[in-house]
Protein backbone atom coordinates (compact mmCIF):
# COMPACT_ATOMS: atom_id res chain seq x y z
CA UNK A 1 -28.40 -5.86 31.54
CA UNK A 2 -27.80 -4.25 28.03
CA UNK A 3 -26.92 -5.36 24.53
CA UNK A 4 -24.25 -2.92 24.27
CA UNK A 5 -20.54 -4.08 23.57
CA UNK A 6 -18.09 -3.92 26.46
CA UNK A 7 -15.86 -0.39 26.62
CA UNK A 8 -12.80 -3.84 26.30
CA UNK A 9 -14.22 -4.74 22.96
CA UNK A 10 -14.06 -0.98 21.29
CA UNK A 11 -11.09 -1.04 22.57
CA UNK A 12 -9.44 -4.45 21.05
CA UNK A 13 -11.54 -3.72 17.87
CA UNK A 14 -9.83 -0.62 17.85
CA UNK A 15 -6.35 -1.73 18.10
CA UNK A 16 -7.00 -4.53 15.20
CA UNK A 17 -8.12 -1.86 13.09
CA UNK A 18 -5.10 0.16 13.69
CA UNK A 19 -2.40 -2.40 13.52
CA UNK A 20 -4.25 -3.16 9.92
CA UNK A 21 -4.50 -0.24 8.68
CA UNK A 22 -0.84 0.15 9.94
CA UNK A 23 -0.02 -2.96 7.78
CA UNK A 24 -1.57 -2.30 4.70
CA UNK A 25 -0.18 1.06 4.66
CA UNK A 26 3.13 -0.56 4.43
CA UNK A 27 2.52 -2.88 2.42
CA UNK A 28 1.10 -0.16 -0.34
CA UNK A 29 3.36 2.99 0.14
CA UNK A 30 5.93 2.09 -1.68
CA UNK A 31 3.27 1.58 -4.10
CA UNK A 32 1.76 5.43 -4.47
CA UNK A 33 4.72 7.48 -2.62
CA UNK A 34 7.94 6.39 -4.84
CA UNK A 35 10.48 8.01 -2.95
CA UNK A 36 10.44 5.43 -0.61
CA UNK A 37 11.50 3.06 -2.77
CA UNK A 38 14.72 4.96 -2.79
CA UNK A 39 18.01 4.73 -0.16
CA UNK A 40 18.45 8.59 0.46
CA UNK A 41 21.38 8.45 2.84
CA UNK A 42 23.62 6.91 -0.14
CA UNK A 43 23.48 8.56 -3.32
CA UNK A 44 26.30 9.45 -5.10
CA UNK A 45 27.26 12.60 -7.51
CA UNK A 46 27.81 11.74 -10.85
CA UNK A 47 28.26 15.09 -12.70
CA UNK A 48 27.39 18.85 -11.83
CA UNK A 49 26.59 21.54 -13.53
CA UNK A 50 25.66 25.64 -11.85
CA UNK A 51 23.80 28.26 -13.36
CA UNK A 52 21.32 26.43 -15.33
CA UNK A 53 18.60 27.81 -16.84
CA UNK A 54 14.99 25.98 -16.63
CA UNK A 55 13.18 26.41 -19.86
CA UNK A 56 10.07 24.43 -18.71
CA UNK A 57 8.98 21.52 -16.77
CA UNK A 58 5.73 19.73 -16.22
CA UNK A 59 4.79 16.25 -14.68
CA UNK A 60 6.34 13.82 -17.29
CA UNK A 61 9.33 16.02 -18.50
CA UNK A 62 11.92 18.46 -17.75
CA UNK A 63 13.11 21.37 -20.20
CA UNK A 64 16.57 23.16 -19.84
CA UNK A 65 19.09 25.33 -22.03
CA UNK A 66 21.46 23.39 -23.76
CA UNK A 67 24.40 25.18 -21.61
CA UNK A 68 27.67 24.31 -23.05
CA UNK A 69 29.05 22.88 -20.29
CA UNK A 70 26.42 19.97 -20.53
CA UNK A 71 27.93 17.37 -22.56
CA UNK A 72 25.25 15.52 -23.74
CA UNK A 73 26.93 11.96 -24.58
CA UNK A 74 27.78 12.31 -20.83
CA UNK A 75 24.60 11.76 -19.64
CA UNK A 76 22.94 8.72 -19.22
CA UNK A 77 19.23 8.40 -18.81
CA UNK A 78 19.16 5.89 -16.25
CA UNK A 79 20.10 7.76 -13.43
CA UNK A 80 18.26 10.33 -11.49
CA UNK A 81 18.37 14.11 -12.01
CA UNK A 82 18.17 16.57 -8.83
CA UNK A 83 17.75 19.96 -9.43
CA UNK A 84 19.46 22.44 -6.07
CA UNK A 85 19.38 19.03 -4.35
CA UNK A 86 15.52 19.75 -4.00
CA UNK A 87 13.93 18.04 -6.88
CA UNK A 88 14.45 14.54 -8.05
CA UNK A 89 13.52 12.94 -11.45
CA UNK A 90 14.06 10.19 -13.48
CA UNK A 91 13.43 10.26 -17.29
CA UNK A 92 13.26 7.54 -20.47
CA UNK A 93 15.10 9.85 -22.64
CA UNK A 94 17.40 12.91 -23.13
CA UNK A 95 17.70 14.44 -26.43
CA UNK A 96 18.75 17.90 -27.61
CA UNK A 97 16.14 20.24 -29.46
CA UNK A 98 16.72 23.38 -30.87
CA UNK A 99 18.38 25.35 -28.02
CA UNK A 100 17.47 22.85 -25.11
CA UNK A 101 17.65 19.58 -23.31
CA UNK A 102 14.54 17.54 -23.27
CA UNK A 103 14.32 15.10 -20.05
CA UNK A 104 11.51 13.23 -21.33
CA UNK A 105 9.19 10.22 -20.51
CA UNK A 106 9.72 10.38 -17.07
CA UNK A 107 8.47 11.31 -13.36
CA UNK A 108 9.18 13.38 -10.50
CA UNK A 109 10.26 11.08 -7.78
CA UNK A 110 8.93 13.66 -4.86
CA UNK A 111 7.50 16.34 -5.89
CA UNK A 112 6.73 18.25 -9.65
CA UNK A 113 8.29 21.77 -8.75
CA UNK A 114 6.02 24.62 -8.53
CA UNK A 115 8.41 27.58 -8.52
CA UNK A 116 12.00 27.90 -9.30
CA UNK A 117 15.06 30.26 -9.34
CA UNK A 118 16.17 31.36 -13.15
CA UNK A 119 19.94 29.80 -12.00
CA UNK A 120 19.74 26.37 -10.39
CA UNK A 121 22.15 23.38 -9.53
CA UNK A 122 21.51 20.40 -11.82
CA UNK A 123 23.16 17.11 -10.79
CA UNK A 124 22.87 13.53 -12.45
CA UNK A 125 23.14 11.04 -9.96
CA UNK A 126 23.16 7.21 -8.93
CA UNK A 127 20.00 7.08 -6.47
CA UNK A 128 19.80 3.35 -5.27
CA UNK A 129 16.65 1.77 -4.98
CA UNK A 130 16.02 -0.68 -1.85
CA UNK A 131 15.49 -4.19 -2.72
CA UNK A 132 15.83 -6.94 0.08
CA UNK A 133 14.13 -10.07 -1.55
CA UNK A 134 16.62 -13.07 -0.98
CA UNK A 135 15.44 -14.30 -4.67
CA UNK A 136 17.36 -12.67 -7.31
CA UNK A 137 15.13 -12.50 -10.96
CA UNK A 138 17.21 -11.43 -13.82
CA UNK A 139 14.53 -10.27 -17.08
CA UNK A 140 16.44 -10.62 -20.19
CA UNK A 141 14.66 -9.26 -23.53
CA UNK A 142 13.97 -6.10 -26.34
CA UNK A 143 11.26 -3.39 -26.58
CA UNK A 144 8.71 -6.02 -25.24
CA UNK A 145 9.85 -5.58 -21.60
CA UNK A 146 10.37 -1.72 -22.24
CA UNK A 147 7.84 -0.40 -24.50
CA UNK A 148 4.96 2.13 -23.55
CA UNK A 149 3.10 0.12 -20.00
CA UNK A 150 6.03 -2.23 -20.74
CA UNK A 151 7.88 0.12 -18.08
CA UNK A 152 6.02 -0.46 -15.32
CA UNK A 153 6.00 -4.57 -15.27
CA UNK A 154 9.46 -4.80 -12.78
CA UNK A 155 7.55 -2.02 -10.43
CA UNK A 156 4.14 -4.09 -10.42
CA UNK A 157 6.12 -7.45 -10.02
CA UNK A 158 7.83 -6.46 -7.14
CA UNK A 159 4.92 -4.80 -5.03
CA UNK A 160 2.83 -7.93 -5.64
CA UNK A 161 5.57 -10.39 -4.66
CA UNK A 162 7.45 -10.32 -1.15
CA UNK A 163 10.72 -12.16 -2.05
CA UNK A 164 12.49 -11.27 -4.82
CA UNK A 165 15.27 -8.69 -6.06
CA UNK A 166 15.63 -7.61 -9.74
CA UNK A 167 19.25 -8.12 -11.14
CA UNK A 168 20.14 -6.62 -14.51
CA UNK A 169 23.39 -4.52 -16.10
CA UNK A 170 20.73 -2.06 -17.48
CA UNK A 171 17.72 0.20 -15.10
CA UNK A 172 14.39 0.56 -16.21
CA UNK A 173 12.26 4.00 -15.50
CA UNK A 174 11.53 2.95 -12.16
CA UNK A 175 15.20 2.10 -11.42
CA UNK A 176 14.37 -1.76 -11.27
CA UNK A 177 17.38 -3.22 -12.75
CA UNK A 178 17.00 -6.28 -15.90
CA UNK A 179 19.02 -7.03 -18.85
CA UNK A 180 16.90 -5.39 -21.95
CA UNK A 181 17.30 -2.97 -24.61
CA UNK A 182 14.69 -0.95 -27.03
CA UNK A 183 16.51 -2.91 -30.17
CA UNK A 184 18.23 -6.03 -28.24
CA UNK A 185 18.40 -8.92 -30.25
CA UNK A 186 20.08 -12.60 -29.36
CA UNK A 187 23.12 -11.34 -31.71
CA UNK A 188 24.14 -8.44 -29.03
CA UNK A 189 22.57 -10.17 -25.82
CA UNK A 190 25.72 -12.81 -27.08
CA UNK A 191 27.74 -9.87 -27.44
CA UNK A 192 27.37 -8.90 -23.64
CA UNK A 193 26.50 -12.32 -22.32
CA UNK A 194 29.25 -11.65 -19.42
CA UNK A 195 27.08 -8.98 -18.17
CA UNK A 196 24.43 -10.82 -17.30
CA UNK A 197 24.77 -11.21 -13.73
CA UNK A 198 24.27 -14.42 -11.53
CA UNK A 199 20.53 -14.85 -10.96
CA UNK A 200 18.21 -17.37 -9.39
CA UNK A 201 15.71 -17.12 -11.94
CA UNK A 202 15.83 -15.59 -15.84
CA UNK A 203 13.13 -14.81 -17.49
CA UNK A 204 14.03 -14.33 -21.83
CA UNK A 205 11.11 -12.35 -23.54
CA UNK A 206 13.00 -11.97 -27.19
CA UNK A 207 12.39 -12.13 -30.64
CA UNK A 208 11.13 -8.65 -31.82
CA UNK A 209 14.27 -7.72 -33.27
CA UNK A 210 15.11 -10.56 -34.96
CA UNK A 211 16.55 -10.46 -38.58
CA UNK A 212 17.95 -13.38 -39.79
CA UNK A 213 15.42 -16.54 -38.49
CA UNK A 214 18.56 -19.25 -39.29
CA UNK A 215 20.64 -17.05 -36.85
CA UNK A 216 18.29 -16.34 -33.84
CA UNK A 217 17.58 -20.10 -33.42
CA UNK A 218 21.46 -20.88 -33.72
CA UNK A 219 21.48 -17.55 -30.72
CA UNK A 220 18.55 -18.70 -29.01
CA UNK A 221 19.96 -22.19 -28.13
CA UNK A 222 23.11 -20.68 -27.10
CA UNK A 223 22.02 -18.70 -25.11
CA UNK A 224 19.29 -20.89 -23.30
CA UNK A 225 21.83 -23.70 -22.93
CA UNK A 226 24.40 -21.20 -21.33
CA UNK A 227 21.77 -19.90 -19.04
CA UNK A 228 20.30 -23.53 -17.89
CA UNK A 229 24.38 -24.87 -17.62
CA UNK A 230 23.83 -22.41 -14.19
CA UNK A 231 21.14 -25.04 -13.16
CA UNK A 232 19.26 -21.94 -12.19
CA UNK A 233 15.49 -21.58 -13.09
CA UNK A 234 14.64 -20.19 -16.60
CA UNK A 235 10.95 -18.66 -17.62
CA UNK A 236 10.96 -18.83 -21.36
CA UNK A 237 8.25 -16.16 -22.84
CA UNK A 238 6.46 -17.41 -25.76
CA UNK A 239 5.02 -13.79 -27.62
CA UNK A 240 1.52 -13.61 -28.66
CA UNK A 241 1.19 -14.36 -32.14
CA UNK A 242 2.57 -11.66 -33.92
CA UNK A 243 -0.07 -9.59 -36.09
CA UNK A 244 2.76 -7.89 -38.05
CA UNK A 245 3.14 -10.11 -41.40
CA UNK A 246 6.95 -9.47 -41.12
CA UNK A 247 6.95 -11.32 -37.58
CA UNK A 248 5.54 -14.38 -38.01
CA UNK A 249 8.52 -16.65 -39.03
CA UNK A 250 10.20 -15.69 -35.72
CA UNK A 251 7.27 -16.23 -33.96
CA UNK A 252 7.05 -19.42 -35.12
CA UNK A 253 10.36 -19.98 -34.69
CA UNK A 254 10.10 -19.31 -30.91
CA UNK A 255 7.38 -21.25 -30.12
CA UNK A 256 9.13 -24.80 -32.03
CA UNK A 257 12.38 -24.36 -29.80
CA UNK A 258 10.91 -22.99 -26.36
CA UNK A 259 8.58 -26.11 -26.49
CA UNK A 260 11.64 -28.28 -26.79
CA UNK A 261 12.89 -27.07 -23.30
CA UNK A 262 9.28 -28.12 -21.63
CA UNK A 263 10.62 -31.44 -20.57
CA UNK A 264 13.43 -29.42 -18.82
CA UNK A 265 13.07 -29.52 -15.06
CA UNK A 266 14.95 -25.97 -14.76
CA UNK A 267 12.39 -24.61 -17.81
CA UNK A 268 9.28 -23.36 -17.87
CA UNK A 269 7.62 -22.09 -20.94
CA UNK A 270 5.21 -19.32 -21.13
CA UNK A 271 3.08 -19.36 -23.85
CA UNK A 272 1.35 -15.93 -23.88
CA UNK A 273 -0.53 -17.07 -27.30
CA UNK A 274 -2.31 -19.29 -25.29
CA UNK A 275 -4.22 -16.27 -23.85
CA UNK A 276 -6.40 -15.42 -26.51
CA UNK A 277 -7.44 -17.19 -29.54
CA UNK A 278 -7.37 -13.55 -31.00
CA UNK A 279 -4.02 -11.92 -29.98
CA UNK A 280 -5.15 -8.48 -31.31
CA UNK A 281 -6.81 -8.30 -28.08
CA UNK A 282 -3.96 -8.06 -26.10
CA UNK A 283 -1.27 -6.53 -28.34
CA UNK A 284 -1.02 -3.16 -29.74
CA UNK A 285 -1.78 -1.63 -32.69
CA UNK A 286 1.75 -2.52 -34.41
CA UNK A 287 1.33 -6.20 -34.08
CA UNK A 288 3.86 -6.92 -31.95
CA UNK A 289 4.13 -4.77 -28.32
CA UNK A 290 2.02 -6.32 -25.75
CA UNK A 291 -1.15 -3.35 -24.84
CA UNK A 292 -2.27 -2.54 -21.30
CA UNK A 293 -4.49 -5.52 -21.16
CA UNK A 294 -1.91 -7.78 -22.35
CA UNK A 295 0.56 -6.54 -20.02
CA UNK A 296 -1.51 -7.14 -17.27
CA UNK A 297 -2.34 -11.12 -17.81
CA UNK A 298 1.65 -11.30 -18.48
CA UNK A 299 2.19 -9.82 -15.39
CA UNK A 300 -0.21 -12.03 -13.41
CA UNK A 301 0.91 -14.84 -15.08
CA UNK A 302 4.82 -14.08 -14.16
CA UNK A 303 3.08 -12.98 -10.11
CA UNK A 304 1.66 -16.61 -9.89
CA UNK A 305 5.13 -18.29 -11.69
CA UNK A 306 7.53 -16.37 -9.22
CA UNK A 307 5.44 -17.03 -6.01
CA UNK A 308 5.69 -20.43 -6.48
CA UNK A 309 9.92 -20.38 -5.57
CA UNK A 310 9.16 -17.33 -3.19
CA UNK A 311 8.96 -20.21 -0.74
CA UNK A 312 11.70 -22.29 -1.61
């Protein structure tokens, strides 16, 4: 007789530890390899251009000559850039300086190139990204949704929640579309309201680019009434309070007509003040732009909002 396990229970111990380890690689790799997050077998060509000449790259940007036949206004900075069909990236911005064309801000999707040819093949192109969540989650808002770790909040959303699809008319660096500008403001979002595609839920994080207080609650209301006429579920974003001097009538201005909606059974308000009794801790140096830290509460905060209707 011996303590030893039976050969059968290595062997089922085994196979549990395989199928997990099977499991959570899923679950993750879309997480740390990016280029899975992408369909491959349908991208289409937007515009080409031969014989380009690389003037440098590295792992956040990509340096050409300003050939002639690149017309700048052409391009548009939310697509992806291939170079000889080999090498994909995706950038924040494109802007021309002194005698070349800055890809900026961005990553390589695959891999960061480690030699290449003086004459290559650059291509912009429409890359899709695979979303299959049967909830669709339109983010509506300004630089607060897009500046510095702003970027990554659609990306960490959807690997931490199994259900949902991001809608938008605009793409953020990780391709995840939403409806937000750098400068957006409740004046243009009224401008473009028809873009705003159908959504289950909207979440509106404005009010940095506010300029007339009298107008953006006249906006506001608009646009919040329009939104809840969908009967369609609306997250309304309360900012921290805003540590720039010039902010805080619009920050108060938010907070009085967001808490009118509470009693809405279609609303619910976020009140990101609420966090901290000092809201330097969370925001960045400007007084306004949420930092790391604060991004990640706002993030959890939005993970435990949307996984309540994952279910539903």
């Amino acid at each position: 007789m011996t303590d030893f396990p039976h050969r059968k229970v290595f062997i089922f111990t085994f196979i549990l530890l395989i199928a997990y380890l099977t499991l959570d690689f899923y679950l993750k790799s879309k997480r740390y390899f990016p280029q899975l997050n992408f369909n491959w077998s349908n991208i289409t060509i937007i515009n080409t251009f031969k014989n380009i000449q690389i003037d440098s790259l590295g792992i956040n940007y990509l340096s050409v000559k300003n050939n002639t036949q690149i017309d700048v206004d052409r391009l548009d900075f939310q697509n992806t850039f291939s170079i000889n069909n080999k090498y994909y990236f995706r950038c924040k911005t494109i802007k021309v300086k002194d005698d070349n064309l800055i890809f900026s801000g961005g990553y390589w999707i695959n891999t960061l190139p480690k030699t290449i040819s003086n004459n290559v093949t650059l291509e912009e192109i429409d890359l899709p990204l695979i979303q299959n969540g049967d909830i669709n989650v339109c983010m509506i808002g300004d630089s607060q949704l897009t500046y510095k770790t702003g970027k990554f909040t659609r990306q960490k959303l959807y690997s931490n929640l199994k259900n949902i699809t991001f809608v938008g008319n605009e793409k953020d660096l990780y391709a995840y579309p939403y409806c937000a500008t750098t400068l957006n403001n409740t004046s243009n979002l009224l401008e473009t309201f028809d873009r705003i595609p159908n959504a289950d839920i909207y979440i509106i994080y404005l009010g940095a680019h506010e300029k007339n207080i009298e107008l953006f609650k006249k906006n506001i209301t608009n646009i919040i009434n329009r939104l809840n006429n969908k009967n369609k579920r609306l997250l309304l974003v309360i900012p921290p309070k805003y540590k720039n001097p010039n902010k805080k009538g619009i920050y108060q201005a938010v907070k009085n007509i967001y808490i009118n909606y509470e009693s809405n059974p279609n609303v619910e308000v976020i009140n990101l003040s609420e966090l901290t009794e000092e809201s330097s801790r969370i925001l960045l140096p400007d007084g306004i732009h949420l930092n790391k830290y604060g991004h990640q509460l706002f993030i959890e905060i939005l993970t435990n909002q949307l996984k309540k209707y994952e279910g539903k």
